[in-house]
N, C-alpha and C. Protein backbone atom coordinates (compact mmCIF):
# COMPACT_ATOMS: atom_id res chain seq x y z
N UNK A 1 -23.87 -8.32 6.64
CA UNK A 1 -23.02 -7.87 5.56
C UNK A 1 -23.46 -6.48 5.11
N UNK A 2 -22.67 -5.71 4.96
CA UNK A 2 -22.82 -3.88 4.58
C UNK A 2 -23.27 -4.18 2.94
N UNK A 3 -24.00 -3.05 2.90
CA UNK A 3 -24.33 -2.70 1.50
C UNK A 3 -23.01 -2.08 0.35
N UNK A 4 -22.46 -2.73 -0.30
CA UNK A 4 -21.70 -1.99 -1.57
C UNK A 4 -21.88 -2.27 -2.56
N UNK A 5 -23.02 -1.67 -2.79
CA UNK A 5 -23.39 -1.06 -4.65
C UNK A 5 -23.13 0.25 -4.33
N UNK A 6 -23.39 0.34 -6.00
CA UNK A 6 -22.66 1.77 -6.24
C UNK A 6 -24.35 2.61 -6.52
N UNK A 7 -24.83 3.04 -5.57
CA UNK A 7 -25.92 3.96 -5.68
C UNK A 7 -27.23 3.75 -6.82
N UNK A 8 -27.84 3.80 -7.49
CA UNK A 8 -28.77 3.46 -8.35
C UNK A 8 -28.03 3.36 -9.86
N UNK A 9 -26.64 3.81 -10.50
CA UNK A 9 -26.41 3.26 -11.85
C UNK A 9 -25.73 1.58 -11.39
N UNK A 10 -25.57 0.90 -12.83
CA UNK A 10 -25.57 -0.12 -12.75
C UNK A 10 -24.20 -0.48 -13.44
N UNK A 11 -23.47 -1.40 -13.26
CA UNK A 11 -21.84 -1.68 -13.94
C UNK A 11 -21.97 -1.28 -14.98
N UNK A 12 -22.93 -1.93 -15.88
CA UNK A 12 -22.79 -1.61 -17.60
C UNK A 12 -22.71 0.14 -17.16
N UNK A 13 -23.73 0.39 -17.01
CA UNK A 13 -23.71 1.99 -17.64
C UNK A 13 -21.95 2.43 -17.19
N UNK A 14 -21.97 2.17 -15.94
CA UNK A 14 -20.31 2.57 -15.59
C UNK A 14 -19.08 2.35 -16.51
N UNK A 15 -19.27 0.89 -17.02
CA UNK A 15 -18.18 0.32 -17.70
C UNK A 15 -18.32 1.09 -19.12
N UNK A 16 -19.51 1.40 -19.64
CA UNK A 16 -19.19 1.51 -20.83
C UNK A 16 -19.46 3.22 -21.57
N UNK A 17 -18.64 3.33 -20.89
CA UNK A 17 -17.71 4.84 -20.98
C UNK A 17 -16.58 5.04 -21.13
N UNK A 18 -15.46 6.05 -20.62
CA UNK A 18 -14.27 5.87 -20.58
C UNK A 18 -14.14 6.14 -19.21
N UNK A 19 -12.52 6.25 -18.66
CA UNK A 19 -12.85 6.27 -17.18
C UNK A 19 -11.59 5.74 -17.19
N UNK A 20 -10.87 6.09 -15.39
CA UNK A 20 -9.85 5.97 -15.40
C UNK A 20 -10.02 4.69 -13.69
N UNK A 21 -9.11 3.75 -14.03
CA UNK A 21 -9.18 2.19 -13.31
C UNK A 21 -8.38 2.43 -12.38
N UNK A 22 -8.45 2.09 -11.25
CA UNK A 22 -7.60 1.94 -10.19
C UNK A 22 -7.42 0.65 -9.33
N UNK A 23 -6.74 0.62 -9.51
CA UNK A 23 -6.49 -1.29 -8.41
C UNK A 23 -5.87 -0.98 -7.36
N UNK A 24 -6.17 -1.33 -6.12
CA UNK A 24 -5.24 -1.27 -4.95
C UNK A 24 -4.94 -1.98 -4.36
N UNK A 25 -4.39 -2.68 -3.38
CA UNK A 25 -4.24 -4.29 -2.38
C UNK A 25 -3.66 -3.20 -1.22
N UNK A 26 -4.04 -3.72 -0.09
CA UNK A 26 -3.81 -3.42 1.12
C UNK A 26 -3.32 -4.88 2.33
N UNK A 27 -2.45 -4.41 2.73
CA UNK A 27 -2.43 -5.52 4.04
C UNK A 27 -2.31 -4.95 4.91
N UNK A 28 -3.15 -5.54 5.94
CA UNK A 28 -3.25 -4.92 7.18
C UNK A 28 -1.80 -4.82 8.11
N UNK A 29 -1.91 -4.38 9.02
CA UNK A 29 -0.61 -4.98 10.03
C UNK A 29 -0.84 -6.02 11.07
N UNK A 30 -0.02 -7.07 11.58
CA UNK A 30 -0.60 -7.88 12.55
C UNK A 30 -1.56 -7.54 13.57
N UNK A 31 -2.29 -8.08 13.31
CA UNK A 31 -4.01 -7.50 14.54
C UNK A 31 -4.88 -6.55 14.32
N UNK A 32 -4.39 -5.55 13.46
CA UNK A 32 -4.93 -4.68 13.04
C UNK A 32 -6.10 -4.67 11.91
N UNK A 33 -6.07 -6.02 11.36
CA UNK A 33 -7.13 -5.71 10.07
C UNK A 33 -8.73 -5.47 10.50
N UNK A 34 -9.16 -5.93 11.78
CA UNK A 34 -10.76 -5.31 12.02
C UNK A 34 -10.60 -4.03 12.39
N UNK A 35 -9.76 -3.49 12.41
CA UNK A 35 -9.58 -2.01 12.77
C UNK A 35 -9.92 -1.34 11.58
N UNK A 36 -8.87 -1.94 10.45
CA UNK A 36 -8.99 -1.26 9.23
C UNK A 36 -9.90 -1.29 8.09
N UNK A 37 -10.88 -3.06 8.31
CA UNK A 37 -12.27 -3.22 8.27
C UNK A 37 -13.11 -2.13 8.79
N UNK A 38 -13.32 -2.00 9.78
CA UNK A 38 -13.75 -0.61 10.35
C UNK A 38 -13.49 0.87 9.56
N UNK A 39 -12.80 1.41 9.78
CA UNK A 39 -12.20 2.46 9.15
C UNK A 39 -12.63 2.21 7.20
N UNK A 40 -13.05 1.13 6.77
CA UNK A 40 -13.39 1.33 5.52
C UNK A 40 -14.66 1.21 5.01
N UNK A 41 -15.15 0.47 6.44
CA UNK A 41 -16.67 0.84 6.66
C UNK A 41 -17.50 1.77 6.54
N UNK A 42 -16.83 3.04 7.20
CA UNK A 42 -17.17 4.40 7.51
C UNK A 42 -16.72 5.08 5.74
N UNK A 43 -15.27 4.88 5.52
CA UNK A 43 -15.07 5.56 4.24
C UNK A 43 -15.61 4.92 2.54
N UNK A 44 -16.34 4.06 2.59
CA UNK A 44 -16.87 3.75 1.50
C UNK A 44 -18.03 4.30 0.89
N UNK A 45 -18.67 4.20 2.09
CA UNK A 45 -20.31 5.20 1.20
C UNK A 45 -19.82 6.21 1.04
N UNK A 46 -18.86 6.98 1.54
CA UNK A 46 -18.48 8.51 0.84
C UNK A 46 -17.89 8.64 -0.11
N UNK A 47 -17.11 7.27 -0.47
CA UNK A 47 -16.51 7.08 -1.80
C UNK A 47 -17.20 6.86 -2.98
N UNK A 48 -18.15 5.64 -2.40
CA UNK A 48 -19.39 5.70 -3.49
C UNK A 48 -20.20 6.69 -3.79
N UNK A 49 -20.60 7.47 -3.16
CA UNK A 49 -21.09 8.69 -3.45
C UNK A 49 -20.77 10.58 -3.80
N UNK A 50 -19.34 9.91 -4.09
CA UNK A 50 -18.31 11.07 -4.58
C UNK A 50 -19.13 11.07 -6.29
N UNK A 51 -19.04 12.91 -6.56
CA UNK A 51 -19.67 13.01 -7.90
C UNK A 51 -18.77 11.86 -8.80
N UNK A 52 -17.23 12.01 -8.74
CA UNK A 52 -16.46 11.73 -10.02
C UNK A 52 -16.20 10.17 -9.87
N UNK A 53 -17.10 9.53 -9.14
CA UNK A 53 -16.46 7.83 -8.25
C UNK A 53 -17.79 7.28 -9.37
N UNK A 54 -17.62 6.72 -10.35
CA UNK A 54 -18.64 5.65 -11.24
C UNK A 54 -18.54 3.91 -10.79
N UNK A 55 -17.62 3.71 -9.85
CA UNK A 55 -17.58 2.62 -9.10
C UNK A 55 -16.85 2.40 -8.23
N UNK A 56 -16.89 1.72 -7.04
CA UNK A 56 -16.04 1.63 -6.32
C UNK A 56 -16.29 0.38 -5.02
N UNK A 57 -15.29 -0.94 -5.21
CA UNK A 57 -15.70 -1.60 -4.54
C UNK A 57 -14.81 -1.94 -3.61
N UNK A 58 -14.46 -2.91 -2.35
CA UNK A 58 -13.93 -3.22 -1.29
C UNK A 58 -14.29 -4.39 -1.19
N UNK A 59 -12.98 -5.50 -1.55
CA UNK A 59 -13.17 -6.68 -0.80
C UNK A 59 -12.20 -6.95 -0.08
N UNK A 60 -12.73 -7.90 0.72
CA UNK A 60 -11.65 -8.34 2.22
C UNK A 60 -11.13 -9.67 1.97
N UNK A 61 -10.09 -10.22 1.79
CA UNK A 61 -9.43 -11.21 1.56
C UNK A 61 -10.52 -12.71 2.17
N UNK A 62 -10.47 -13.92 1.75
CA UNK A 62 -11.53 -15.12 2.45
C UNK A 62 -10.40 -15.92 3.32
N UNK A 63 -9.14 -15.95 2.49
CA UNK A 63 -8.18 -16.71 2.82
C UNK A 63 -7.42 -16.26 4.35
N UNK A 64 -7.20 -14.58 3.50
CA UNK A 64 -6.35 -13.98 4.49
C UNK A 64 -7.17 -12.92 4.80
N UNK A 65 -7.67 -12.21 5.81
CA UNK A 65 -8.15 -11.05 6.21
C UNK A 65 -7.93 -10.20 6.64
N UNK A 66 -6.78 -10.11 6.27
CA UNK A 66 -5.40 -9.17 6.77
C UNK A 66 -5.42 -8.00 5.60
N UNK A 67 -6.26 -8.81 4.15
CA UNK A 67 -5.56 -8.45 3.08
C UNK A 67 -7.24 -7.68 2.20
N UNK A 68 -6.91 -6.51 1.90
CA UNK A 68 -7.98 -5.67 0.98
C UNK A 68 -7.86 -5.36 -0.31
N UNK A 69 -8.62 -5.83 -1.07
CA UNK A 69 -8.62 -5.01 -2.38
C UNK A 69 -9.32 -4.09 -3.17
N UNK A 70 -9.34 -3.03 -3.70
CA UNK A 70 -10.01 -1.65 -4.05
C UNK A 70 -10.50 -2.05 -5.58
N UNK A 71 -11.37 -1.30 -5.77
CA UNK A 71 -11.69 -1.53 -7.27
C UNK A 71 -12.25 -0.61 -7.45
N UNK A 72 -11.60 1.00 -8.23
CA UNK A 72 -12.52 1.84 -8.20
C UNK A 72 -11.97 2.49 -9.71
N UNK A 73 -13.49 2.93 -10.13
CA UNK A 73 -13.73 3.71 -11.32
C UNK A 73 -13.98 5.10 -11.07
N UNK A 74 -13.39 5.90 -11.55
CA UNK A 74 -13.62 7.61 -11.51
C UNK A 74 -13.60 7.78 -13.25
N UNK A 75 -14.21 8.92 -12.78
CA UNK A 75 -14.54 9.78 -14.63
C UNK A 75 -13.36 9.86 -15.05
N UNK A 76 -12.20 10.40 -14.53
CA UNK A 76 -11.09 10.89 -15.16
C UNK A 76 -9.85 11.25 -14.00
N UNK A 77 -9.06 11.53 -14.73
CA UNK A 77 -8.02 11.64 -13.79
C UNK A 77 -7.99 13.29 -12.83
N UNK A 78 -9.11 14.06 -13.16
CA UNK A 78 -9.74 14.65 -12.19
C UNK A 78 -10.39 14.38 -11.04
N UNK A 79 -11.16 13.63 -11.16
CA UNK A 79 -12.26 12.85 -10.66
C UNK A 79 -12.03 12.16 -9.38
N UNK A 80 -10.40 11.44 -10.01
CA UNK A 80 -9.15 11.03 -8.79
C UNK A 80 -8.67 11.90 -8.13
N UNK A 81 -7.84 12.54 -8.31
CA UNK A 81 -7.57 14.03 -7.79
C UNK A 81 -8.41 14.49 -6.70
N UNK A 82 -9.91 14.34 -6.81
CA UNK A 82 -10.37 14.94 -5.74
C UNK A 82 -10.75 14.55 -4.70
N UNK A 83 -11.03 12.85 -5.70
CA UNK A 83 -11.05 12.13 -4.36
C UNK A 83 -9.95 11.73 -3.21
N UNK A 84 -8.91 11.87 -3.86
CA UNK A 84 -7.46 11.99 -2.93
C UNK A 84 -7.52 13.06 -2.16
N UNK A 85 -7.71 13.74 -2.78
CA UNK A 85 -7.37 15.26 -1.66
C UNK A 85 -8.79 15.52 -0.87
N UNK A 86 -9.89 14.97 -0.94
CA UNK A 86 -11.26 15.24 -0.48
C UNK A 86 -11.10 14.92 1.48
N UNK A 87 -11.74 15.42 1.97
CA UNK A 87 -11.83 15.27 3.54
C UNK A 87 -12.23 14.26 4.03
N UNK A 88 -13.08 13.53 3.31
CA UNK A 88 -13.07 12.08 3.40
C UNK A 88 -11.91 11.03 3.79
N UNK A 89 -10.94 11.65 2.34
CA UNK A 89 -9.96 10.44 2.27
C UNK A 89 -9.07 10.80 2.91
N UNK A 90 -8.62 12.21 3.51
CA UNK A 90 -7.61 12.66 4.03
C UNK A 90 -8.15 12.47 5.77
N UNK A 91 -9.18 11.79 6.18
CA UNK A 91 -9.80 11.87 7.32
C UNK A 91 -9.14 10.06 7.91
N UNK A 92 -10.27 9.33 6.75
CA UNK A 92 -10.32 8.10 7.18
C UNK A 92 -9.16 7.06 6.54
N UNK A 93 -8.66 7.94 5.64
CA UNK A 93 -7.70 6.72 4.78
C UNK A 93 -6.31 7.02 5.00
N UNK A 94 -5.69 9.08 4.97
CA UNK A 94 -4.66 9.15 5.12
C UNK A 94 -4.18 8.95 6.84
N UNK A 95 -4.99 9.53 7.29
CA UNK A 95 -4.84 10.01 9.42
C UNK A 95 -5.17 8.44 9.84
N UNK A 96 -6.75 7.71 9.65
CA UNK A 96 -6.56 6.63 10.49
C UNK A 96 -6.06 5.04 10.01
N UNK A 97 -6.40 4.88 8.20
CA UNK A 97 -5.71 3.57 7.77
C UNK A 97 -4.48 3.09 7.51
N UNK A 98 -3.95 3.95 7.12
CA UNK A 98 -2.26 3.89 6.43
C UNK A 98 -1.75 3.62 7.26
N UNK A 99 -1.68 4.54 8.95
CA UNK A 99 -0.73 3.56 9.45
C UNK A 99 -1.10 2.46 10.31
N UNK A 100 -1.78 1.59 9.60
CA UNK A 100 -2.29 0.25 10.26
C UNK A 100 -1.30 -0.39 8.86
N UNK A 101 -1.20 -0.08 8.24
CA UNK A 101 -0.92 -1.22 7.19
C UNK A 101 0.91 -1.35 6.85
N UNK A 102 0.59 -2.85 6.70
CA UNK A 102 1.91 -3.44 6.78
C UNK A 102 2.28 -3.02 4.99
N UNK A 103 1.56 -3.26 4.29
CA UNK A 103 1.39 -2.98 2.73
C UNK A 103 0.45 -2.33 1.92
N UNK A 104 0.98 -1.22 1.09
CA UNK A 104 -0.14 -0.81 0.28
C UNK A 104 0.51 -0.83 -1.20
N UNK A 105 -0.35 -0.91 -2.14
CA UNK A 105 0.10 -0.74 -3.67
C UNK A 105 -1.27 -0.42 -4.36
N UNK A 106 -0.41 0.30 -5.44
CA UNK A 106 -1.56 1.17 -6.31
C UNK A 106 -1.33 0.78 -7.78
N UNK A 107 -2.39 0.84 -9.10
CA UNK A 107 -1.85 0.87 -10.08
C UNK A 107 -3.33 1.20 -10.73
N UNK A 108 -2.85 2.72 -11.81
CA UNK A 108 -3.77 2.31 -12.55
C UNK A 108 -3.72 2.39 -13.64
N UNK A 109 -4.85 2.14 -14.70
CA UNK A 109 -5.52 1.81 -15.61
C UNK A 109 -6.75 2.47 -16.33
N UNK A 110 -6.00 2.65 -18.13
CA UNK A 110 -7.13 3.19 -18.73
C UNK A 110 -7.89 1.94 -19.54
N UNK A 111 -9.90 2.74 -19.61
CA UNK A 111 -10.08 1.32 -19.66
C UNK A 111 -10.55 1.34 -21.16
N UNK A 112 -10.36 0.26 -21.78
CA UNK A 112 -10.23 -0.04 -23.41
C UNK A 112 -11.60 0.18 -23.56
């Protein structure tokens, strides 16, 4: 099993700030989800270790493994911004994951 913590701070310190929430769900496309397992393998420690990323996790469905969900905290809606447009995400998430996937959805959230 891969390592995903988020570098040496700890949830509390993360959570209890302000910060902007992001939820995502992913489904893979038929056959494709160890591909896209893969591909998020590679792009997570760079996510976790983005300055403006205060958390950021990846789980893989138990039921279905077709199916991913994101859980990530950034400082602000800057913070997002860069990580979208960063070479990272435009490498491993826009060029090789997206088009594996049968479904993606986004939503986020400011956190109380």
């Amino acid at each position: 099993m891969k390592h995903y913590a988020m570098s040496t701070r700890t949830i509390s310190d993360a959570i209890n700030t302000s910060g902007l929430l992001v939820v995502a769900q992913w489904e893979a496309k038929e056959g494709q989800a160890d591909k896209v397992a893969a591909i998020l393998g590679s792009f997570l420690p760079e996510a976790q270790k983005d300055p403006g990323t205060k958390l950021f996790l990846i789980g893989r469905g138990k039921d279905n493994p077709a199916q991913f969900l994101f859980y990530e905290l950034f400082q602000d809606e800057a913070a997002f911004k860069a990580h979208s447009e960063s070479a990272y995400f435009k490498t491993y998430i826009a060029e090789q994951a997206l088009p594996l996937l049968a479904k993606r959805e986004r939503t986020q959230y400011a956190l109380l």
